[in-house]
Protein backbone atom coordinates (compact mmCIF):
# COMPACT_ATOMS: atom_id res chain seq x y z
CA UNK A 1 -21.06 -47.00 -46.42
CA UNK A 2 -21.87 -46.29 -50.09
CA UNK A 3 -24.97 -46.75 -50.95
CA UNK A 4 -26.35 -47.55 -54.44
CA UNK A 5 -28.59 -44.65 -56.26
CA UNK A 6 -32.24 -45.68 -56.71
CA UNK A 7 -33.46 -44.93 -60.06
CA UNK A 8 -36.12 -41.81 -60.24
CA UNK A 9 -37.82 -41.10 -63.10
CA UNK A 10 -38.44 -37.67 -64.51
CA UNK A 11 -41.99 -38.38 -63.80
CA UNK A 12 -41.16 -37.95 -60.00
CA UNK A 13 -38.81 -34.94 -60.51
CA UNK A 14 -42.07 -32.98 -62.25
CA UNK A 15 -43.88 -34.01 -59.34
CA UNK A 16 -41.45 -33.10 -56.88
CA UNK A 17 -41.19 -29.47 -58.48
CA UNK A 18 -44.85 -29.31 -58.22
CA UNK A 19 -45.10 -29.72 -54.63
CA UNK A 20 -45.06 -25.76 -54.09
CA UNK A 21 -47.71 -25.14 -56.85
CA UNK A 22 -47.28 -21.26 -56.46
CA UNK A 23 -43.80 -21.08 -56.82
CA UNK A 24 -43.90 -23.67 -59.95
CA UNK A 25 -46.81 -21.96 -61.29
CA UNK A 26 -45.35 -18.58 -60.89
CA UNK A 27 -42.00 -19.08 -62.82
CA UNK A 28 -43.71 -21.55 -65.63
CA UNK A 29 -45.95 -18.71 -66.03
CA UNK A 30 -43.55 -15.96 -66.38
CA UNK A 31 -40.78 -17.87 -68.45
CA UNK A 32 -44.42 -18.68 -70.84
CA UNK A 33 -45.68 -14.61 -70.69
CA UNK A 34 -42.00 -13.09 -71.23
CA UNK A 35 -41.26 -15.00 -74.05
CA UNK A 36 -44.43 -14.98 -75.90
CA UNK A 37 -44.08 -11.30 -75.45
CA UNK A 38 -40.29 -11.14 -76.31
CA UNK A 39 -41.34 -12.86 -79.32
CA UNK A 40 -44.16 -10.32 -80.50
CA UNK A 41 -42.15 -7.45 -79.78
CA UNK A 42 -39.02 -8.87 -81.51
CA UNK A 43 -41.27 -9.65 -84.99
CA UNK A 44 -43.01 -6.35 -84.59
CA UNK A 45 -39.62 -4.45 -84.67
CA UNK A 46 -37.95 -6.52 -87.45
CA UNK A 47 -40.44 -5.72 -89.50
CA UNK A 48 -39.75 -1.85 -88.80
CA UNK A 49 -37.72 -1.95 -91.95
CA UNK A 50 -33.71 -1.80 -91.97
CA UNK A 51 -31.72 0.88 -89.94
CA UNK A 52 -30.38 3.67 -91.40
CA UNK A 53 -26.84 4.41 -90.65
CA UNK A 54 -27.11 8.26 -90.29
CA UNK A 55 -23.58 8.86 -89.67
CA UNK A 56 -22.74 7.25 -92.77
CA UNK A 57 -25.16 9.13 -94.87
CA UNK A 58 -24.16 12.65 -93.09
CA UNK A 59 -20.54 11.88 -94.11
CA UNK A 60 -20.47 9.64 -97.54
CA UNK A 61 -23.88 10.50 -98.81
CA UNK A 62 -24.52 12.81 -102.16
CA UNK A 63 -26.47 15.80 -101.65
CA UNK A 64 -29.48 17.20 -103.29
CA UNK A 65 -33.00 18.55 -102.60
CA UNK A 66 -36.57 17.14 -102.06
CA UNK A 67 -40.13 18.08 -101.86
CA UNK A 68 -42.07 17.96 -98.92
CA UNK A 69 -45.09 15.54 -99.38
CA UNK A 70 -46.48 14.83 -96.67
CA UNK A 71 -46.09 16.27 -92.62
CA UNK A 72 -47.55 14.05 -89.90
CA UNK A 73 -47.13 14.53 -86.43
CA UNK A 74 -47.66 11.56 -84.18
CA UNK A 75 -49.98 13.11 -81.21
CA UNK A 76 -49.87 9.79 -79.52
CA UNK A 77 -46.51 9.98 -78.73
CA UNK A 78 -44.79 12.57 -76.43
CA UNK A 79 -41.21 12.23 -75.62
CA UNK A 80 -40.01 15.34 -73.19
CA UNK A 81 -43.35 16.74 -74.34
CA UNK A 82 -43.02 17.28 -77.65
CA UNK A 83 -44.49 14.97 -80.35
CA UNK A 84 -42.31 13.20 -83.06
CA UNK A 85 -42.87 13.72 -87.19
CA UNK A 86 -42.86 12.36 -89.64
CA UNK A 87 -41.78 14.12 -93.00
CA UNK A 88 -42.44 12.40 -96.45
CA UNK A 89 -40.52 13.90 -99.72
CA UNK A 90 -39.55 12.83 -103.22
CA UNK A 91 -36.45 13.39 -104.62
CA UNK A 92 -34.78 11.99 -108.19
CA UNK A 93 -31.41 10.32 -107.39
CA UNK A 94 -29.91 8.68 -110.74
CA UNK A 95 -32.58 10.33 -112.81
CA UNK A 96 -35.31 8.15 -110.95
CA UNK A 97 -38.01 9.75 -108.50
CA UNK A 98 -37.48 8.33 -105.11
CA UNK A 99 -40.20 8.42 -102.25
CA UNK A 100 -38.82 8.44 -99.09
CA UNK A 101 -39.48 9.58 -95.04
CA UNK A 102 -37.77 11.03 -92.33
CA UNK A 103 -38.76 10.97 -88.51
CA UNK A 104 -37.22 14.20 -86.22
CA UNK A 105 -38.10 15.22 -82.72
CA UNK A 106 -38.03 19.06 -83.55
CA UNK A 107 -41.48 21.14 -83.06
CA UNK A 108 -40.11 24.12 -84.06
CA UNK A 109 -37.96 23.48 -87.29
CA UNK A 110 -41.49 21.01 -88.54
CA UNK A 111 -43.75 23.86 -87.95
CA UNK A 112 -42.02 25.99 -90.44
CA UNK A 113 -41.92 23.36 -93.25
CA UNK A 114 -44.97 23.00 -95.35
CA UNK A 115 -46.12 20.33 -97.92
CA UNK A 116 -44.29 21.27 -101.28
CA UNK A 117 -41.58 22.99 -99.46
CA UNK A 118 -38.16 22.34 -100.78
CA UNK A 119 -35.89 20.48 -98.39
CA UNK A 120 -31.97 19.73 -98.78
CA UNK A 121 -31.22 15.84 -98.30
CA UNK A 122 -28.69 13.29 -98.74
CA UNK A 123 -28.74 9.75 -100.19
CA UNK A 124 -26.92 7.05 -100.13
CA UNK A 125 -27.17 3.08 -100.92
CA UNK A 126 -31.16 3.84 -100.99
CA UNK A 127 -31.54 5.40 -97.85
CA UNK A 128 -31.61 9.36 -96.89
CA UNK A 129 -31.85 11.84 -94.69
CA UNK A 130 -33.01 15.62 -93.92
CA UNK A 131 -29.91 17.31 -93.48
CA UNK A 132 -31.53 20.29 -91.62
CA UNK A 133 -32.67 18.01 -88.84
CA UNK A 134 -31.71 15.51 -86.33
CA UNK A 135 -33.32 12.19 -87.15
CA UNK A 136 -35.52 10.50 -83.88
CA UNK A 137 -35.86 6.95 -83.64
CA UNK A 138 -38.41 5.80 -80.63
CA UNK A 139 -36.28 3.36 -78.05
CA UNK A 140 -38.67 0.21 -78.73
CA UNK A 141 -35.91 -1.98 -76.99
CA UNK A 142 -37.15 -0.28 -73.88
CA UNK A 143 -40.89 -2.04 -74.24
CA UNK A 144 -37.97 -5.12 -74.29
CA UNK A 145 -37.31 -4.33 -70.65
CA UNK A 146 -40.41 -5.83 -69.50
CA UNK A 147 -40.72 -9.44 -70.58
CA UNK A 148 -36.90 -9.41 -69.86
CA UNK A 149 -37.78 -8.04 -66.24
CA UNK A 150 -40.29 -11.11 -66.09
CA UNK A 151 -37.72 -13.64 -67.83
CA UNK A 152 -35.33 -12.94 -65.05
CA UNK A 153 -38.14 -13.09 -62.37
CA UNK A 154 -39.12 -16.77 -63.65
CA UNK A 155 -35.75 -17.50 -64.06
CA UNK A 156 -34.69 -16.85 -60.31
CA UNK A 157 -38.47 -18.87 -58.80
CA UNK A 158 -37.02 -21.47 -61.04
CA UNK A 159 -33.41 -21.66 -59.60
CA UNK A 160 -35.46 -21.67 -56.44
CA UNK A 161 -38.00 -24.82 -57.39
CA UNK A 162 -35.14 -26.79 -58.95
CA UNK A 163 -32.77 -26.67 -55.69
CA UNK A 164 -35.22 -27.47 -53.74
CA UNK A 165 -36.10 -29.89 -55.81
CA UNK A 166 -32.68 -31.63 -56.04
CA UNK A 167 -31.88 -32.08 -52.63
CA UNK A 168 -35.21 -34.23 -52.48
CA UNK A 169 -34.00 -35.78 -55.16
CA UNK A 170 -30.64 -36.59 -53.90
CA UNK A 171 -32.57 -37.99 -50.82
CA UNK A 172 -34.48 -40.04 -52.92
CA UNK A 173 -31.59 -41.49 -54.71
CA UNK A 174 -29.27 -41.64 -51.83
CA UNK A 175 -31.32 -41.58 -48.51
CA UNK A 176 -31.04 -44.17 -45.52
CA UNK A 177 -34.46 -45.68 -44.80
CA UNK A 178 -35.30 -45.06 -41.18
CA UNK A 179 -38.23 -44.80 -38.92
CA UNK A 180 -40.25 -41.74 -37.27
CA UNK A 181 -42.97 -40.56 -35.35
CA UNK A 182 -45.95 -38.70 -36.76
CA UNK A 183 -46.70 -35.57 -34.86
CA UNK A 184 -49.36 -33.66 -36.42
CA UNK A 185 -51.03 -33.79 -40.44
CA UNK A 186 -52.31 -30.46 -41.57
CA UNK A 187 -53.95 -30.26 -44.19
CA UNK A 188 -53.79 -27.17 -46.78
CA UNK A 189 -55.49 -26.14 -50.40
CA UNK A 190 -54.22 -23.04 -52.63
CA UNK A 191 -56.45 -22.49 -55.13
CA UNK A 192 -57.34 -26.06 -56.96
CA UNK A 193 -53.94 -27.78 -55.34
CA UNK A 194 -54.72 -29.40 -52.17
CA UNK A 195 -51.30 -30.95 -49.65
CA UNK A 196 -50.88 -32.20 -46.61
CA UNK A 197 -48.14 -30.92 -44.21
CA UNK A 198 -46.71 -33.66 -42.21
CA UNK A 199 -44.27 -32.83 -39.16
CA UNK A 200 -42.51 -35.89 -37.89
CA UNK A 201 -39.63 -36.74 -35.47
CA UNK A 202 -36.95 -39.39 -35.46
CA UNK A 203 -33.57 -40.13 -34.17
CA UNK A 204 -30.48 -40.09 -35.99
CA UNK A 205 -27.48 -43.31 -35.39
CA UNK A 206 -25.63 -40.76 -32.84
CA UNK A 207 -28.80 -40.30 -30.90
CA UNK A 208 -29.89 -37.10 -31.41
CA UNK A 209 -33.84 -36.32 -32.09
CA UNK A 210 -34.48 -33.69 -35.34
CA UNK A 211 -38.01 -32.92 -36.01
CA UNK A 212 -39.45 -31.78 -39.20
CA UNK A 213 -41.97 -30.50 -41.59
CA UNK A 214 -42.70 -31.80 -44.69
CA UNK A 215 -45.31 -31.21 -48.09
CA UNK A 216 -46.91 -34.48 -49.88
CA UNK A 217 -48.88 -33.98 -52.68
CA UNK A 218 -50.89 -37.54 -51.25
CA UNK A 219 -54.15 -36.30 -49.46
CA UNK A 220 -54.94 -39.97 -48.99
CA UNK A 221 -52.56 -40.04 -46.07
CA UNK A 222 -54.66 -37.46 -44.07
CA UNK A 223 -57.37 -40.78 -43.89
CA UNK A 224 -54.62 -43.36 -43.06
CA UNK A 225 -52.06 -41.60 -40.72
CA UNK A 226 -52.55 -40.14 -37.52
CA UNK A 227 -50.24 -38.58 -34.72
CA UNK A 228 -48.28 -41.09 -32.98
CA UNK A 229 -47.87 -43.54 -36.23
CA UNK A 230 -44.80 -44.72 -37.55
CA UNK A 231 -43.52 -43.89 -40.89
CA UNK A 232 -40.53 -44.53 -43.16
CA UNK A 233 -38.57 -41.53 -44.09
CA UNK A 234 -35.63 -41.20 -46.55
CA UNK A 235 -31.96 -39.65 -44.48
CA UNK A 236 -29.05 -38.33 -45.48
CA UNK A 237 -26.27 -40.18 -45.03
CA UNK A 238 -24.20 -37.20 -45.31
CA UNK A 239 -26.14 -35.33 -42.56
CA UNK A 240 -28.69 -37.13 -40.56
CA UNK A 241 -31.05 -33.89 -39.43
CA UNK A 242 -32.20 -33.39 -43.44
CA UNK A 243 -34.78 -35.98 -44.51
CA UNK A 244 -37.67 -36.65 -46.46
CA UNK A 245 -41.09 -38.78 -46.71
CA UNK A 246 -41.14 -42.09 -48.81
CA UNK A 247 -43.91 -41.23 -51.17
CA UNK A 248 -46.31 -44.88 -52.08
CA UNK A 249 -46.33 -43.63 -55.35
CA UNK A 250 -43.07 -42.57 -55.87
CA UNK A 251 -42.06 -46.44 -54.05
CA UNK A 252 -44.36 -48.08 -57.04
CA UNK A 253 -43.69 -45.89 -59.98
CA UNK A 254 -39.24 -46.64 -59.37
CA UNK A 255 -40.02 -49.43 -58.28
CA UNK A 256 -38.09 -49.38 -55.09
CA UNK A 257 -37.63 -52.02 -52.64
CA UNK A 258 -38.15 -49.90 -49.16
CA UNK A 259 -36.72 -52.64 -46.29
C-alpha cells in the first residue's frame, strides 16, 4: 500500500532533534566554540605578516651584511628546551637602509652575537635572512588542532542527532496509525529540560507484540495518561517493530488528520 507523505514542518524537525537536549546541546555547542576559535586563531595568524620563502632567498637572494640591532629572546617559549630569538638588523639594499628581523632556534650561535655586531644576510623581493642560522618559525597550525578536534567531535553528535532524527521523521511522514497500550510514564529532567519516557506495547498486522520506549518533549501527558491507556502511535510500514508517538502538537502544527 503506498501511502501519501504528511507534510512536517522544519519547526517539528528542530523539535525532534531537541528531544535528547545533551546530545543537541553538545554538538551545537562545539560546532559554535570550534569555529569561533578557528576563526580567532585564523585572523591572529594572517596578520603574522607574509611567509618568507627561505629556500628561495638561500638560493636566488643577493648577499651582503647587516648590523645587529636588537637581540630578544622569547623566555615564554621553550621548544626542546631552548628558547627562540629574535634578531633585529639594518642593512642598505639599493642604497636604501632596510630594517628587518630574523627568528632562529639556536642558543649557542645567539649568545655569541651582540647588538652592533656585523652579520652576513641575504635579500631578496624585500624579505631576508641570516645566512649563519637556521630560521624557526613556531607551528601555530598546531593551536589549529584543537577547535578542529572539537569541529569533528560536534560534527559526529550531529550525524548522531540527525539520524535519529530522520527515522522519526520518516515515521512521521510515512507511518501507519495504529493503537497501543501504555505501560509505564517516567518522568525525567536534565538540567532545565524536563521529558517524559513512555514505554508502550502493540501488535503488529502478523500478530506479533513489540514493546517500546519512547522520549516526548510533552510533560502534559504525565497528568493525562496512565498505564493501561490507549494511544495512537505512528508504524512503519516497512517494518512493523519500529514506531513512534503521535505528538498533539506535532498533529495541530501539520495539520494532520490522525483516523
Amino acid at each position: 500500500m503506498i501511502i501519501q507523505a504528511r507534510e512536517v514542518t522544519s519547526r517539528t524537525i528542530l523539535e525532534v532533534a531537541k528531544r535528547n537536549p545533551a546530545l543537541f546541546g553538545l554538538s551545537i555547542g562545539y560546532l559554535t566554540a570550534s569555529i569561533i576559535a578557528g576563526s580567532i586563531l585564523l585572523a591572529v595568524f594572517s596578520n603574522d605578516g607574509p611567509k618568507i620563502d627561505y629556500e628561495r632567498l638561500s638560493t636566488q637572494g643577493q648577499s651582503t651584511t647587516g648590523i645587529i640591532t636588537d637581540i630578544d629572546t622569547q623566555y615564554n617559549i621553550t621548544v626542546n628546551n631552548e628558547h627562540p630569538s629574535i634578531i633585529s638588523y639594518r642593512y642598505q639594499a639599493n642604497g636604501t637602509e632596510v630594517e628587518s628581523e630574523f627568528e632562529t632556534l639556536a642558543p649557542d650561535k645567539v649568545s655569541r652575537l651582540s647588538v652592533g655586531d656585523s652579520i652576513a644576510i641575504k635579500y631578496l623581493d624585500g624579505q631576508s635572512m641570516i645566512t649563519s642560522m637556521e630560521s624557526f618559525e613556531f607551528p601555530f597550525e598546531l593551536f589549529l588542532l584543537i577547535p578542529g578536534a572539537f569541529f569533528v567531535a560536534g560534527l559526529v553528535i550531529a550525524l548522531i542527532v540527525a539520524l535519529a532524527t530522520r527515522k522519526e521523521i520518516t515515521l512521521f511522514k510515512y507511518g501507519k496509525v495504529a493503537k497501543a497500550e501504555v505501560l509505564s510514564i517516567t518522568r525525567t529532567r536534565i538540567g532545565r529540560n524536563e521529558s517524559l519516557s513512555i514505554n508502550y506495547q502493540y501488535k503488529s498486522d502478523s500478530g506479533q507484540t513489540h514493546i517500546t520506549e519512547k522520549r516526548t518533549r510533552d510533560v502534559s501527558l504525565a497528568n493525562t495518561l496512565k498505564s493501561g491507556d490507549t494511544i495512537k502511535i505512528f508504524v512503519s510500514p516497512t517494518d512493523e517493530s519500529k514506531s513512534t508517538l503521535i505528538p498533539k502538537l506535532e498533529i495541530a502544527r501539520n495539520n494532520w488528520r490522525i483516523d
